[in-house]
Protein backbone atom coordinates (compact mmCIF):
# COMPACT_ATOMS: atom_id res chain seq x y z
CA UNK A 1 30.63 123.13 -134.18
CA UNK A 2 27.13 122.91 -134.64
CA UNK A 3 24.30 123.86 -132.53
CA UNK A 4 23.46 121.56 -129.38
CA UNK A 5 20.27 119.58 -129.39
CA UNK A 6 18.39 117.90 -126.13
CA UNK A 7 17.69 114.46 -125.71
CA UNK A 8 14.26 114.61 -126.92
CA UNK A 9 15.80 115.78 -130.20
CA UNK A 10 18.30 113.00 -130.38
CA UNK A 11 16.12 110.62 -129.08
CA UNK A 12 13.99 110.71 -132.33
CA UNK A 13 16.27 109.32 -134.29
CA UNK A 14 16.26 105.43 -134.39
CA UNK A 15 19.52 104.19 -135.11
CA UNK A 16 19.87 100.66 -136.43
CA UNK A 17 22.49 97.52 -137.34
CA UNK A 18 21.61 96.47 -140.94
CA UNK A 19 23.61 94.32 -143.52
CA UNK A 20 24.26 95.82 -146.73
CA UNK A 21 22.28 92.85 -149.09
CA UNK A 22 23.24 93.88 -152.51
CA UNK A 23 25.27 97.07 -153.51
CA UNK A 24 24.97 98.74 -157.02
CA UNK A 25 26.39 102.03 -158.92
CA UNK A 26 23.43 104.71 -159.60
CA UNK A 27 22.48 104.64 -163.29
CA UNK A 28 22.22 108.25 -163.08
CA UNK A 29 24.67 109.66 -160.93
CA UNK A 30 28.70 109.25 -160.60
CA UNK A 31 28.68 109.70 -156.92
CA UNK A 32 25.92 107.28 -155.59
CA UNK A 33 25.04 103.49 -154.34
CA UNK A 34 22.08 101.80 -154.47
CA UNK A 35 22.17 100.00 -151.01
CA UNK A 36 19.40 97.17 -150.30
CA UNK A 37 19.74 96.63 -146.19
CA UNK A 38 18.07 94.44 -144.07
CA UNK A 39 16.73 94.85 -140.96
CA UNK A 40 15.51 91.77 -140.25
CA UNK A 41 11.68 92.18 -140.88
CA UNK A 42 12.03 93.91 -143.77
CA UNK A 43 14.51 95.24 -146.38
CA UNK A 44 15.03 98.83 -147.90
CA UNK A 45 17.28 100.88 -150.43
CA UNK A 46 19.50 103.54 -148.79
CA UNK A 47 21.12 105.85 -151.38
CA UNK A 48 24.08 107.02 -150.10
CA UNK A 49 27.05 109.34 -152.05
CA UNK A 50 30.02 106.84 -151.38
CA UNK A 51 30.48 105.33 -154.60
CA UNK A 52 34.35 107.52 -155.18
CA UNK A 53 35.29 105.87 -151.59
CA UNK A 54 33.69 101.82 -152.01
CA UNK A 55 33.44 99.45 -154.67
CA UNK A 56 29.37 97.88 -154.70
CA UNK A 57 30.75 94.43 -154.05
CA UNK A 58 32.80 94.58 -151.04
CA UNK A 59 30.03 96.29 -149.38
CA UNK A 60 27.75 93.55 -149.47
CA UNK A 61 27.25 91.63 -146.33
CA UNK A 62 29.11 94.29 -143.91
CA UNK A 63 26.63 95.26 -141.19
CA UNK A 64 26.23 99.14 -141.52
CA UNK A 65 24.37 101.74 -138.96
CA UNK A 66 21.44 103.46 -140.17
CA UNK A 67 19.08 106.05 -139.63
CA UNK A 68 16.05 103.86 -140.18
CA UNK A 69 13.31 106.60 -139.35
CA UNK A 70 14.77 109.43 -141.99
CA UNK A 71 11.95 110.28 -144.25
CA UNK A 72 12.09 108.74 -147.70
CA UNK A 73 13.95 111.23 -150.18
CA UNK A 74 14.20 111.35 -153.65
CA UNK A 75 17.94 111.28 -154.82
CA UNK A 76 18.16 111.35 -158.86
CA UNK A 77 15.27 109.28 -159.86
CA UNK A 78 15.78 106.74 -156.83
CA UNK A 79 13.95 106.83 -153.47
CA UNK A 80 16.46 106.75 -150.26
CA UNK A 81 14.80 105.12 -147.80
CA UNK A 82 17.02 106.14 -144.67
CA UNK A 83 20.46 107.04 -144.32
CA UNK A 84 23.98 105.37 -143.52
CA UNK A 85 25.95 106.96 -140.91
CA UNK A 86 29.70 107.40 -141.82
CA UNK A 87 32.62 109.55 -140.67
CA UNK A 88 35.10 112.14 -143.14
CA UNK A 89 38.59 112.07 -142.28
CA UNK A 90 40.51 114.26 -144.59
CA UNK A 91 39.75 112.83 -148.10
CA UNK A 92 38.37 109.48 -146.77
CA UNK A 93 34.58 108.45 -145.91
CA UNK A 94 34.81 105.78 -143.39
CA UNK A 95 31.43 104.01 -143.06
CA UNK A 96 30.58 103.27 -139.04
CA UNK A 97 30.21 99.13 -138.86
CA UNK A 98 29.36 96.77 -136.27
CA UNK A 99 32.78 94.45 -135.73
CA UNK A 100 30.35 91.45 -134.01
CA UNK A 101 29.37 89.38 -136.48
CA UNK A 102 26.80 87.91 -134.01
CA UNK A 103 24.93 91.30 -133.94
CA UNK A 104 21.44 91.09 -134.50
CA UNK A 105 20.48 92.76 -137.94
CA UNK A 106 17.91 95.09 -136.59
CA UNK A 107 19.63 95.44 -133.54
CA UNK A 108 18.70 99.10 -131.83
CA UNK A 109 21.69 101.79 -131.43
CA UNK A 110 21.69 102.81 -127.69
């Protein structure tokens, strides 16, 4: 179990709803995505290590949660502008998704 945090710790992060635009294998890494989201206002690439666990294509157009305020990282040549939130169980990565296709793409986590 890790370490508890306060609010005011949690309460940094901004968690968003953002669709998955186009989806694309890492030229220079097995493991990684290129993920273009947008957020409504603007668009960004995620780089995230799912590619074992999702093919590019049937990502694209699912509406994924986000850490939108993560500082921009450096992941093999490509710059990660955030981070998708997903859940491990056992072998499989399950990516968290919003089920209402009505929700606003932007749309603050609560």
């Amino acid at each position: 179990m890790a370490d508890p945090i306060n609010y005011e710790d949690f309460a940094k992060l901004e968690l968003r709803v953002a669709r998955v635009v186009e989806a694309r294998a890492h030229p220079n890494a097995d493991k990684l995505l290129l993920l273009q989201v947008d957020l409504g206002d603007r668009q960004k690439q995620i780089v995230a290590g799912i590619r074992a666990h999702y093919e590019p294509e049937k990502l694209v157009g699912k509406l994924i949660v986000i850490v939108d305020n993560l500082a921009p990282a450096m992941l093999r040549g490509e710059t990660s502008n955030g981070m998708l939130l997903a859940a491990t169980s056992g072998e499989k990565v399950i990516l968290l998704t919003v089920d209402d296709p009505e929700c606003q793409v932007g749309a603050k986590i609560k």
